[in-house]
N, C-alpha and C. Protein backbone atom coordinates (compact mmCIF):
# COMPACT_ATOMS: atom_id res chain seq x y z
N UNK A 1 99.38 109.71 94.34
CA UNK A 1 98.35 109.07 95.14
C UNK A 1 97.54 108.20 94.18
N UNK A 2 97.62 106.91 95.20
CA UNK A 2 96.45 105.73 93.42
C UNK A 2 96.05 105.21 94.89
N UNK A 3 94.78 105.15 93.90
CA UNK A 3 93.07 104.23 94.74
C UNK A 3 93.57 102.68 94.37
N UNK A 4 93.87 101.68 95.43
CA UNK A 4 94.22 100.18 94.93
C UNK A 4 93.08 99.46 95.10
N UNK A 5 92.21 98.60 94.60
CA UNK A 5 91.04 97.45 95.04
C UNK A 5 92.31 96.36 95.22
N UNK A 6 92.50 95.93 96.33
CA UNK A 6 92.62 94.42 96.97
C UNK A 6 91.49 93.52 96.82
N UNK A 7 92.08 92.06 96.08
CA UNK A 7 91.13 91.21 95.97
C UNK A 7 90.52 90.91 97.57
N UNK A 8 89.29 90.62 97.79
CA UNK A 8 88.88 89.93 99.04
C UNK A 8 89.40 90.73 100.08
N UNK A 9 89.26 91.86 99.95
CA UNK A 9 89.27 92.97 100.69
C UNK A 9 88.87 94.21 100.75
N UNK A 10 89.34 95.27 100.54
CA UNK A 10 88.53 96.27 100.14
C UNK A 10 89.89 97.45 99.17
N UNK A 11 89.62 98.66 99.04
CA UNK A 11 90.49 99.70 98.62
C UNK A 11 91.20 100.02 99.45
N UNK A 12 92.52 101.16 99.01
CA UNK A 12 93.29 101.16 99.73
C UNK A 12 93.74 102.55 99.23
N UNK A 13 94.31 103.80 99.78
CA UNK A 13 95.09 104.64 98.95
C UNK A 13 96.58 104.32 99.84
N UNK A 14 97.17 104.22 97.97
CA UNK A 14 98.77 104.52 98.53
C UNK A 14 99.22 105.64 97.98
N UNK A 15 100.17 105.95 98.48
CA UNK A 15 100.70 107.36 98.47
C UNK A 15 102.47 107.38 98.20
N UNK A 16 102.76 107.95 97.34
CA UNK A 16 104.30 107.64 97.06
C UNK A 16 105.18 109.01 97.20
N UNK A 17 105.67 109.06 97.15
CA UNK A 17 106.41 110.92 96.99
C UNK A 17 108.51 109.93 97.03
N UNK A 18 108.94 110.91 95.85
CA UNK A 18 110.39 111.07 96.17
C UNK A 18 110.99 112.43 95.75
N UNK A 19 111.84 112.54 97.18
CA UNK A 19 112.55 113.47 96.53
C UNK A 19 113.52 114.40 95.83
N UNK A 20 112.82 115.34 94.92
CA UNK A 20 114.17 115.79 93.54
C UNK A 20 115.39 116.01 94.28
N UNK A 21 115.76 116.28 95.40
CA UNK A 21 117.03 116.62 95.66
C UNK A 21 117.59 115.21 95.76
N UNK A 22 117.33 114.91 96.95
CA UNK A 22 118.04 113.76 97.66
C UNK A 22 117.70 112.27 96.89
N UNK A 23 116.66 112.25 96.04
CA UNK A 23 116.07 110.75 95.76
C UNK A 23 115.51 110.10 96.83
N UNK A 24 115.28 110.24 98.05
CA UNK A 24 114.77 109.66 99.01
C UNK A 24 113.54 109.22 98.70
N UNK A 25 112.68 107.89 98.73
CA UNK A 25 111.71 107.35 98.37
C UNK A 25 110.80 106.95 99.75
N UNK A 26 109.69 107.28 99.85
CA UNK A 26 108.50 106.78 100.74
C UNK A 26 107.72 106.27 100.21
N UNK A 27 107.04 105.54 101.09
CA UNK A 27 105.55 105.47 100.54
C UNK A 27 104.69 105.31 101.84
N UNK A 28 103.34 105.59 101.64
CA UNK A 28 102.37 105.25 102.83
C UNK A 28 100.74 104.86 102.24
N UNK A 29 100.40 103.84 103.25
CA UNK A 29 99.18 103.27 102.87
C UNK A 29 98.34 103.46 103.70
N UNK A 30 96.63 103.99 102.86
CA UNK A 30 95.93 104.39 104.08
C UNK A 30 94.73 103.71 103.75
N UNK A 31 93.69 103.44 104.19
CA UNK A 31 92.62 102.73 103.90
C UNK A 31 91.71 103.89 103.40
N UNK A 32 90.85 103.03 102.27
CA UNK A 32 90.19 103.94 101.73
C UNK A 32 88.66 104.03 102.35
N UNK A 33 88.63 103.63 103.78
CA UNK A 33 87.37 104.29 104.05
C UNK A 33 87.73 104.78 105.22
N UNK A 34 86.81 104.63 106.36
CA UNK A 34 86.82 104.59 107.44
C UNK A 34 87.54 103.05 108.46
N UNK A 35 86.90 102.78 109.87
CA UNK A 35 87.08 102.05 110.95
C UNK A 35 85.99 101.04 109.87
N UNK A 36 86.38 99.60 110.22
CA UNK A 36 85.18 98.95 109.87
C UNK A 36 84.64 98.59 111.23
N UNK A 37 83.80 97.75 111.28
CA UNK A 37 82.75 97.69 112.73
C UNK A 37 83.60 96.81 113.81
N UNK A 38 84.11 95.79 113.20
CA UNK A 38 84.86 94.90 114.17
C UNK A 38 86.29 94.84 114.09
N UNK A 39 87.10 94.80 114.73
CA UNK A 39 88.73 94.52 114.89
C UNK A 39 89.07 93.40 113.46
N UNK A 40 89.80 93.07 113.08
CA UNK A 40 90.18 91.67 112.80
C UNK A 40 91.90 91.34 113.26
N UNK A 41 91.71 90.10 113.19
CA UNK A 41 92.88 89.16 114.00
C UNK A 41 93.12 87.98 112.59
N UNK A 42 94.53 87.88 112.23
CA UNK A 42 94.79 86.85 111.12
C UNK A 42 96.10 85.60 111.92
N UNK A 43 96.22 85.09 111.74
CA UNK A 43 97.21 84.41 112.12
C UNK A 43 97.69 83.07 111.31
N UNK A 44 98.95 83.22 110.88
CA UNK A 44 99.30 82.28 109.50
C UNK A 44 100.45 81.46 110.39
N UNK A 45 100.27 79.98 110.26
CA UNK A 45 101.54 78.84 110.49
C UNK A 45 102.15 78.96 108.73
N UNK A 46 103.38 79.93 109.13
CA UNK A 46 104.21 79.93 107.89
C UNK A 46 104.75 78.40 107.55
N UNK A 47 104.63 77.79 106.67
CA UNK A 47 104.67 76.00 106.08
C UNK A 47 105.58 76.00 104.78
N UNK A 48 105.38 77.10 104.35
CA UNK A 48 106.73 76.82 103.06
C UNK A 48 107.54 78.45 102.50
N UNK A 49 107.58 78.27 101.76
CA UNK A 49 108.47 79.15 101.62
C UNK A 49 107.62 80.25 100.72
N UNK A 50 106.57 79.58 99.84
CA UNK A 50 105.72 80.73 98.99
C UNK A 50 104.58 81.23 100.17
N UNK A 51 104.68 81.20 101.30
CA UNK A 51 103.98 81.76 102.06
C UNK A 51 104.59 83.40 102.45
N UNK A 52 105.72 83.39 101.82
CA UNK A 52 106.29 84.91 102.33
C UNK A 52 106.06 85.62 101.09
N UNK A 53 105.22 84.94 100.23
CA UNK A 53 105.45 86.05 99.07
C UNK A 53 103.92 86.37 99.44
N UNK A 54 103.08 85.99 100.04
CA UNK A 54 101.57 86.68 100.03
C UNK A 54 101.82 88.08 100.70
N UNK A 55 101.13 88.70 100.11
CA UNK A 55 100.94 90.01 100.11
C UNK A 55 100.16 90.62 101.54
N UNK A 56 100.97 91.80 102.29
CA UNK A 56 100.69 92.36 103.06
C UNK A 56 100.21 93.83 103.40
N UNK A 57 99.08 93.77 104.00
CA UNK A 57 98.37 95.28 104.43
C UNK A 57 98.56 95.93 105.70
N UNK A 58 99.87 96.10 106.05
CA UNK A 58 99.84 97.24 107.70
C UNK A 58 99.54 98.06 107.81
N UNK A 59 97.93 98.64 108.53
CA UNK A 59 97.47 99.60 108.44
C UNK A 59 98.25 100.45 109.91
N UNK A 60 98.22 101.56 109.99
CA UNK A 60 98.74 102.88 111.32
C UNK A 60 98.33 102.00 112.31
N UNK A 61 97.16 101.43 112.54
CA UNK A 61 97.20 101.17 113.88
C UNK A 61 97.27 99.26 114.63
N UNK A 62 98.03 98.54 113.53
CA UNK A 62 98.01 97.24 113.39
C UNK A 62 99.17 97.09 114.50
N UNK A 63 99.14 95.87 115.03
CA UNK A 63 100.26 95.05 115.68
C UNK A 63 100.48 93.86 115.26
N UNK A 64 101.88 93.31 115.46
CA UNK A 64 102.31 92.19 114.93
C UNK A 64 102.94 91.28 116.00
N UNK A 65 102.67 89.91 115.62
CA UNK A 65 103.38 89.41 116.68
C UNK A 65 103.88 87.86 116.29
N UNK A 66 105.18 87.70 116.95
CA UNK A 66 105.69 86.10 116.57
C UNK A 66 106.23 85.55 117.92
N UNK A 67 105.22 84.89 118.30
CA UNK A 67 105.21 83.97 119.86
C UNK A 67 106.49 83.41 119.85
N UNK A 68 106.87 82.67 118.79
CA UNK A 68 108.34 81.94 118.81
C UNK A 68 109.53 82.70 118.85
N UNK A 69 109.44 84.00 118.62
CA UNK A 69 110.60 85.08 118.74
C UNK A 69 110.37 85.85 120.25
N UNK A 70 109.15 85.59 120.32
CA UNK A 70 109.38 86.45 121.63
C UNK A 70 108.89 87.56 121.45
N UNK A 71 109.08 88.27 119.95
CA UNK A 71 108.77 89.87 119.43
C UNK A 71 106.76 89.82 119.59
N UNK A 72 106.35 91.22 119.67
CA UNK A 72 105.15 91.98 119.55
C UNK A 72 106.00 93.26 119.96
N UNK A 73 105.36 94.14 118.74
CA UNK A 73 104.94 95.43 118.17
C UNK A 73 103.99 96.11 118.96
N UNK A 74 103.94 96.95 119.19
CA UNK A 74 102.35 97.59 119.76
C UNK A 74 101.78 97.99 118.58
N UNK A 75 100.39 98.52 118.21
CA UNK A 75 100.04 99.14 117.16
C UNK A 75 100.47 100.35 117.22
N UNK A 76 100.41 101.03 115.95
CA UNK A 76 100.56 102.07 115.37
C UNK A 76 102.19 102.57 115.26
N UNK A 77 103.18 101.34 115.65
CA UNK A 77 104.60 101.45 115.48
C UNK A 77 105.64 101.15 114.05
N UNK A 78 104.28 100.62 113.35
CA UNK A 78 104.73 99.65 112.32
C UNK A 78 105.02 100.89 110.96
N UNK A 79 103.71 101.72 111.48
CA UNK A 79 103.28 102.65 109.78
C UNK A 79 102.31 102.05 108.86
N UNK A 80 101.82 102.34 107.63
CA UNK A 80 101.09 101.79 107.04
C UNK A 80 101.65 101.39 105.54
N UNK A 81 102.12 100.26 105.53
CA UNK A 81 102.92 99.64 104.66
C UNK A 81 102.47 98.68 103.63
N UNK A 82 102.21 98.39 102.34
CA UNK A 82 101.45 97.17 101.53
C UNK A 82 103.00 96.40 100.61
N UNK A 83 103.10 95.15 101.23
CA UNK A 83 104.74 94.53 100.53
C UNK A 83 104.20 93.42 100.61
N UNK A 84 104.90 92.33 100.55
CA UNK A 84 104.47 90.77 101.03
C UNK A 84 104.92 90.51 101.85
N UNK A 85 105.01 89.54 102.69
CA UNK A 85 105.30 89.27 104.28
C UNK A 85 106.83 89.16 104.30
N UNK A 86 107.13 88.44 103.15
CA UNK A 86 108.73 88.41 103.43
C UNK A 86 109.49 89.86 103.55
N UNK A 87 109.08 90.81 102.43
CA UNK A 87 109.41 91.90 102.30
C UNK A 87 108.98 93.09 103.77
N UNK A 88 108.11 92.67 104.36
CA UNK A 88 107.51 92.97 105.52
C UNK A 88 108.75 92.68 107.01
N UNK A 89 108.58 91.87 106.67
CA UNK A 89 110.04 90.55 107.85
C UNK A 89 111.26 91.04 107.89
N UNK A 90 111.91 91.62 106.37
CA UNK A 90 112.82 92.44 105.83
C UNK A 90 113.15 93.80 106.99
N UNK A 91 111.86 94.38 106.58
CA UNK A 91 111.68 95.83 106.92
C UNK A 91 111.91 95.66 108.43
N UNK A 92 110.86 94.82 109.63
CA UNK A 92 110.74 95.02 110.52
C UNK A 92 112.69 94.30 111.30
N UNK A 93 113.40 93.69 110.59
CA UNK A 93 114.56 93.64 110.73
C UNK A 93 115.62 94.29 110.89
N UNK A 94 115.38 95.59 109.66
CA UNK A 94 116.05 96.43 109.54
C UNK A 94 115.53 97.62 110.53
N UNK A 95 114.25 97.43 110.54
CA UNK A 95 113.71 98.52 111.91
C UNK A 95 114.34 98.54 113.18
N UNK A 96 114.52 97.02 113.48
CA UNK A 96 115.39 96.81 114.88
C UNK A 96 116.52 97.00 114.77
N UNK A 97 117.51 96.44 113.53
CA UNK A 97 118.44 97.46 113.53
C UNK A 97 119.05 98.74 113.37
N UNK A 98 118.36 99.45 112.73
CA UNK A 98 118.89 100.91 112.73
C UNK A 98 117.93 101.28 113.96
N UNK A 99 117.28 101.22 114.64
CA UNK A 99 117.09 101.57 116.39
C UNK A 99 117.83 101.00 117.13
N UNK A 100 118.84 100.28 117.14
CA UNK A 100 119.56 99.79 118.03
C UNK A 100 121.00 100.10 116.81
N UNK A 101 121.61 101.12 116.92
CA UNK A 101 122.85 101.38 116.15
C UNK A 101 124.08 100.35 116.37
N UNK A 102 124.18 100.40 117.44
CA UNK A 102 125.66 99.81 118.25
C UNK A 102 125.28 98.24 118.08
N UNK A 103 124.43 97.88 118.11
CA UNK A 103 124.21 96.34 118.27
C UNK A 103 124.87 95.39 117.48
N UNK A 104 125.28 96.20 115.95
CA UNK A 104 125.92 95.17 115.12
C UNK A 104 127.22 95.50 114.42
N UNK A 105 127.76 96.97 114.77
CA UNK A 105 128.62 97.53 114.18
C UNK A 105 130.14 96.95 115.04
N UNK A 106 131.02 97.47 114.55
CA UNK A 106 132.27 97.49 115.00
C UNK A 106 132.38 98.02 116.74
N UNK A 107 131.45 98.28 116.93
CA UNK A 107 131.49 99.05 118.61
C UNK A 107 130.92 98.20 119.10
N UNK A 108 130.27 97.12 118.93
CA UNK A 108 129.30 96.41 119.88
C UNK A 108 129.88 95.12 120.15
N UNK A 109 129.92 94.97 121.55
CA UNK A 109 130.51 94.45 122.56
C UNK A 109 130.45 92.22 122.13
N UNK A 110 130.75 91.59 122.39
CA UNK A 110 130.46 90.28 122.35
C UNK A 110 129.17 89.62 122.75
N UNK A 111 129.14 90.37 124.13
CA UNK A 111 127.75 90.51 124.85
C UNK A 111 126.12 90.69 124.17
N UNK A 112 127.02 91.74 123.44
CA UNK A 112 125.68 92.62 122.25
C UNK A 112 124.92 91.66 121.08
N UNK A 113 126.32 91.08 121.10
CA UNK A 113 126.17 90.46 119.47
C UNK A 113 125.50 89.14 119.74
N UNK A 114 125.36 88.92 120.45
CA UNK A 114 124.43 87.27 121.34
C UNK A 114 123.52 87.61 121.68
N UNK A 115 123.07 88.77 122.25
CA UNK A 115 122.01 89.34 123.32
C UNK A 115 121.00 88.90 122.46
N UNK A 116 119.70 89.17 123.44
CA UNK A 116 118.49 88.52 122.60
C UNK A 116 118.06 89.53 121.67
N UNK A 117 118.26 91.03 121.50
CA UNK A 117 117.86 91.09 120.31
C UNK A 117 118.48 90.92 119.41
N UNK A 118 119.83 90.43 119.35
CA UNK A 118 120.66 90.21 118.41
C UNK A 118 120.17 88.96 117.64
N UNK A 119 119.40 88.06 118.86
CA UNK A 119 118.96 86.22 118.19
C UNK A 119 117.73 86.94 117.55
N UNK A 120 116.89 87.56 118.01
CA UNK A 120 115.88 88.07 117.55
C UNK A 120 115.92 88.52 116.09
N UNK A 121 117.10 89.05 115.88
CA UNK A 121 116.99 89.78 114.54
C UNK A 121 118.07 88.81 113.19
N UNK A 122 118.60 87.82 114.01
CA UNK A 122 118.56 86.86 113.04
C UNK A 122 117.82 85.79 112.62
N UNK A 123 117.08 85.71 113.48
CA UNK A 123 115.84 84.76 113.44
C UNK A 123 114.84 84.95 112.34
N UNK A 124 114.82 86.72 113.25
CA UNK A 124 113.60 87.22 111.67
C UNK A 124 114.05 87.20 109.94
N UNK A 125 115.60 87.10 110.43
CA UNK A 125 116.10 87.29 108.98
C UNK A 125 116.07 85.85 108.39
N UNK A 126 116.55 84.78 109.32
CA UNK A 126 115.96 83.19 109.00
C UNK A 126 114.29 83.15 108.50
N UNK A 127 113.20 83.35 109.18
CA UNK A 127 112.67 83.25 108.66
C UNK A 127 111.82 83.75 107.32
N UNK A 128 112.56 85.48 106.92
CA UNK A 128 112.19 86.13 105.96
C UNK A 128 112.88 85.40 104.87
N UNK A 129 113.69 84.60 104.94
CA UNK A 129 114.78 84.12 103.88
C UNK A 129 114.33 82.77 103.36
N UNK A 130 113.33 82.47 104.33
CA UNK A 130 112.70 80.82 104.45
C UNK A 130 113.41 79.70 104.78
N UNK A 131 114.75 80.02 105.84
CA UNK A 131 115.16 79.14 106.02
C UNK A 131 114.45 78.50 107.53
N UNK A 132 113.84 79.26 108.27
CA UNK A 132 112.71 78.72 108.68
C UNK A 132 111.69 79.00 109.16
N UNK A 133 111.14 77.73 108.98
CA UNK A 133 109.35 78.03 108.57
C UNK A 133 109.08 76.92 110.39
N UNK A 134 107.55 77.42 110.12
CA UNK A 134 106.62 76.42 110.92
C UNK A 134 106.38 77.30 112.23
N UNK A 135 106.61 78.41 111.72
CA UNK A 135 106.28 79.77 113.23
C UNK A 135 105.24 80.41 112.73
N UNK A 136 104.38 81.04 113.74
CA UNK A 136 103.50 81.68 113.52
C UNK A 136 104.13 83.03 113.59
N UNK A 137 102.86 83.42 112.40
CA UNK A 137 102.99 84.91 112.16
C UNK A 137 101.62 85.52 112.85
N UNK A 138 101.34 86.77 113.50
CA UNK A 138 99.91 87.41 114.40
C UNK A 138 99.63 88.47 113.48
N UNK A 139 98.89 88.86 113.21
CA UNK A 139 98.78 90.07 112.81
C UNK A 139 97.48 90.27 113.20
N UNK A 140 97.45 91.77 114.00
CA UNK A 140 96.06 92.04 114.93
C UNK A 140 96.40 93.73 114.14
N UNK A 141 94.63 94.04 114.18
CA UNK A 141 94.19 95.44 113.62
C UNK A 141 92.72 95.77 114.45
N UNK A 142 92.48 96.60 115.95
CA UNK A 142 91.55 96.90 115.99
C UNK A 142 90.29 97.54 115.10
N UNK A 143 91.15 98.55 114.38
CA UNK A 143 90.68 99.36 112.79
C UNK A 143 89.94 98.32 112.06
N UNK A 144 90.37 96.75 111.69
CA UNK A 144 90.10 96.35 110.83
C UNK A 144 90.48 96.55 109.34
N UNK A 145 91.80 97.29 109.30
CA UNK A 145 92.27 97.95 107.75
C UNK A 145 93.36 97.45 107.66
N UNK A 146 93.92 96.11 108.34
CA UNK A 146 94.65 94.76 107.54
C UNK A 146 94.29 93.74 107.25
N UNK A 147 95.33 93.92 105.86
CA UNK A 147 95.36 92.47 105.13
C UNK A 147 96.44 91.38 105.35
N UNK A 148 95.94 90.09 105.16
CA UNK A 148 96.89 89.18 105.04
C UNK A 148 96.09 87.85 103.99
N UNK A 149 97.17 87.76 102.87
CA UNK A 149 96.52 87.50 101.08
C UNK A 149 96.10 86.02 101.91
N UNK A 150 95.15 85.50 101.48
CA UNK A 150 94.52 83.88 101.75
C UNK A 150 94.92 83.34 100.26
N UNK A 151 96.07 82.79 100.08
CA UNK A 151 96.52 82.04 98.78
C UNK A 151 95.57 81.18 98.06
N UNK A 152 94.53 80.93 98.89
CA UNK A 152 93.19 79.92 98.43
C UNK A 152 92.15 80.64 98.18
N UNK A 153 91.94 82.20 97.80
CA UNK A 153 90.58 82.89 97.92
C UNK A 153 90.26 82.47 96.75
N UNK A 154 88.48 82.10 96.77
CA UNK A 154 87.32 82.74 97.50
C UNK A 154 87.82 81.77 99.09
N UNK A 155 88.02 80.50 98.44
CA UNK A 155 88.26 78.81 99.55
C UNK A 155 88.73 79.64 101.11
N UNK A 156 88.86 78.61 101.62
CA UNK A 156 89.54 78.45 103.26
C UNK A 156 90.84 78.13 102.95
N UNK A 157 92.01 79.15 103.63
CA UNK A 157 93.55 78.66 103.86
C UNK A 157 93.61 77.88 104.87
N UNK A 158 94.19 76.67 104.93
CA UNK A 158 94.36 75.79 105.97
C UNK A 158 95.41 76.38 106.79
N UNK A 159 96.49 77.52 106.58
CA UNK A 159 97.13 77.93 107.16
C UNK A 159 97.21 79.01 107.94
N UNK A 160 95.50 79.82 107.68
CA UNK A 160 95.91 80.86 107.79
C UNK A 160 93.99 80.82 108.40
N UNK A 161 94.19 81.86 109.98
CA UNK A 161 93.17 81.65 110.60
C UNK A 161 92.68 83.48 110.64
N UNK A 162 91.36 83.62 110.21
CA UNK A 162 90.78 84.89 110.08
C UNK A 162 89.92 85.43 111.32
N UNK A 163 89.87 86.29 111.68
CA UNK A 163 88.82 86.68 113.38
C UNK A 163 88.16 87.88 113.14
N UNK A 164 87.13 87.92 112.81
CA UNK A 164 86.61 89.60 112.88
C UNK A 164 86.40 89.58 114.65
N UNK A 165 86.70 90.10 115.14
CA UNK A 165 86.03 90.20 116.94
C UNK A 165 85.92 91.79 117.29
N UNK A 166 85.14 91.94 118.32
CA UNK A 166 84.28 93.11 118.88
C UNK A 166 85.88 93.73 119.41
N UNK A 167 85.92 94.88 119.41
CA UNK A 167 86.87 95.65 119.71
C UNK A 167 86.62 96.43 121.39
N UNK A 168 87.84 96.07 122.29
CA UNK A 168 87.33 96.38 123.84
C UNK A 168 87.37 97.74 123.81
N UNK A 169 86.72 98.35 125.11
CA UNK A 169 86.56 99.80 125.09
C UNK A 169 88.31 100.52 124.93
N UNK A 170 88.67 99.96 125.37
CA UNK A 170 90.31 100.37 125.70
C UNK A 170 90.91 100.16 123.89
N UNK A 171 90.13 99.69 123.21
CA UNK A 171 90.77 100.00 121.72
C UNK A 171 90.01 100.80 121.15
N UNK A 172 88.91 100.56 121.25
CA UNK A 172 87.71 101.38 120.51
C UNK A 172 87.92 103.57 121.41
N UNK A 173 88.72 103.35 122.55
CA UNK A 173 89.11 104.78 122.91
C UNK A 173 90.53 105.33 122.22
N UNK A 174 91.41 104.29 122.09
CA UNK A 174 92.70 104.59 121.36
C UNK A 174 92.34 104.84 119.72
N UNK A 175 91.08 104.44 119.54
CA UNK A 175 91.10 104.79 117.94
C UNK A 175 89.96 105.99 117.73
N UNK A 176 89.60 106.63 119.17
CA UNK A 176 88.89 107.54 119.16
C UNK A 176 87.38 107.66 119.30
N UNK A 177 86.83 106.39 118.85
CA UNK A 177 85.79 105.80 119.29
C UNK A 177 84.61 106.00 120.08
N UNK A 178 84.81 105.81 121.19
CA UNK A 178 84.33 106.56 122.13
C UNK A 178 83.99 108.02 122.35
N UNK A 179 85.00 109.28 121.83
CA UNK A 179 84.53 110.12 122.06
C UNK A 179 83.65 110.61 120.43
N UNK A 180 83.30 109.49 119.80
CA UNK A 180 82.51 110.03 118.52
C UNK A 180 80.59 110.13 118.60
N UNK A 181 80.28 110.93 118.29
CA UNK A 181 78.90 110.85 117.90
C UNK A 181 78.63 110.38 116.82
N UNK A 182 77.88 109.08 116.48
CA UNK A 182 77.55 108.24 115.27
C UNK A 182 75.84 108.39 115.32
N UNK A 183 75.18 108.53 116.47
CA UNK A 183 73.98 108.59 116.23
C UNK A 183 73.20 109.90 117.03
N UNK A 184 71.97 110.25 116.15
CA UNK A 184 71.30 111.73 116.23
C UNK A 184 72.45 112.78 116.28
N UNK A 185 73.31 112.92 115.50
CA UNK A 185 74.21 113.79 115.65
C UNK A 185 73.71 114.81 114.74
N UNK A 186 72.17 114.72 113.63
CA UNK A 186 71.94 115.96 113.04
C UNK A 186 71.25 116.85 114.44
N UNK A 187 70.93 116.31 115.33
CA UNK A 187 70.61 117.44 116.50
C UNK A 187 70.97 118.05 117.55
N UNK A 188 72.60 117.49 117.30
CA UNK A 188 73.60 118.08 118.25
C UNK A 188 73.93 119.80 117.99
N UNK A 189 73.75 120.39 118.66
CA UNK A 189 74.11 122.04 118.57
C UNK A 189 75.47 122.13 117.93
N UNK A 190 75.41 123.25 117.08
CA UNK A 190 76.93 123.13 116.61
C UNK A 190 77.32 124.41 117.66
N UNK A 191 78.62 124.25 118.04
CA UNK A 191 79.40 125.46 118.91
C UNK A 191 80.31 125.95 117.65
N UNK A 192 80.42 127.42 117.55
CA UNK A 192 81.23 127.80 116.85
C UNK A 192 82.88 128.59 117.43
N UNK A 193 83.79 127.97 116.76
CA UNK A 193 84.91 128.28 116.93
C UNK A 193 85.11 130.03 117.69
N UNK A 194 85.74 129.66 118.90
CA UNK A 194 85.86 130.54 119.98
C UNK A 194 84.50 130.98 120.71
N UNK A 195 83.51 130.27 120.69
CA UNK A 195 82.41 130.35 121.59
C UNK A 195 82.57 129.83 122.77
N UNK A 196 82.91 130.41 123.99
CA UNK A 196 83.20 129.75 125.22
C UNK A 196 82.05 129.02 125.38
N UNK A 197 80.72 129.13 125.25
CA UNK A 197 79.65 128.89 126.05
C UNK A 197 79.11 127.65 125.68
């Protein structure tokens, strides 16, 4: 477990484990505080090709989305992942394929191999590869605990559009929100474990 500072952002813990038997390698990224106050929303017109190497923060409860593919993620499907976008594009490629087994193997039909998630998942692999650019990339986090690197920091990316916005009740309840006490909670009664009353 290591504490990361992200420039123009905040900390981060990542977490690594492999294991002695098998070698199997994970990792998971969690933010090192809490919820921040507002959602944020990033959205990058990918323009060249060093735009896939900026560095990426998917926090548990982020969604992703590419209007020109057609694809969105719901949150909290992704995991909490820190790679660069290309390496990101990679992953969520290989996600659709090993959930869809049959789609590309020796068993899958002609039908299969055209179908739209089949265009879908070469597309993403076109554009993780940079063969093409000029699509938008979404990346939405009610939490507020993603990143997406601004190649121009402290400056303004001309490519890349930032949103802190108010989070609706319907997110602010999925992240628990709602049922929290944040204020006068030193005078809330404590109930103790197995006290019906």
């Amino acid at each position: 477990m290591k504490l990361i500072d992200i420039p123009h952002f905040k900390q981060v813990v990542i977490m690594a484990t492999v294991c002695s038997s098998c070698g199997h390698k994970d990792s998971e990224v969690k933010s090192g505080g809490g919820f921040a106050a507002k959602g944020r929303r990033y959205r990058l017109r990918l323009t060249h090709v060093s735009d896939l190497s900026r560095d990426i923060l998917i926090s548990e409860t982020a969604a992703v989305r590419l209007p020109e593919l057609d694809l969105e993620s719901m949150g909290g499907t992704l995991g909490g992942r820190f790679t660069t976008l290309e390496g990101f594009l990679l992953a969520l490629r290989d996600q659709l394929i090993s959930a869809n087994p049959f789609l590309l193997g020796d068993s899958s039909s002609a039908e299969e191999k055209t179908g739209k998630l089949a265009t879908v998942i070469e597309q993403l692999n076109q554009i993780a590869t940079g063969e093409r650019l000029g699509v938008i990339f979404e990346l939405k986090d009610p939490a507020g605990n993603s990143y997406l690197q601004n190649l121009y920091a402290p400056d303004p990316d001309p490519e890349l559009e930032v949103v802190d916005y108010e989070r609706s009740e319907t997110e602010n309840d999925e992240l628990g929100l709602n049922d929290m006490n944040t204020t006068d909670y030193e005078n809330v009664p404590i109930t103790k474990f197995g006290d019906a009353s």
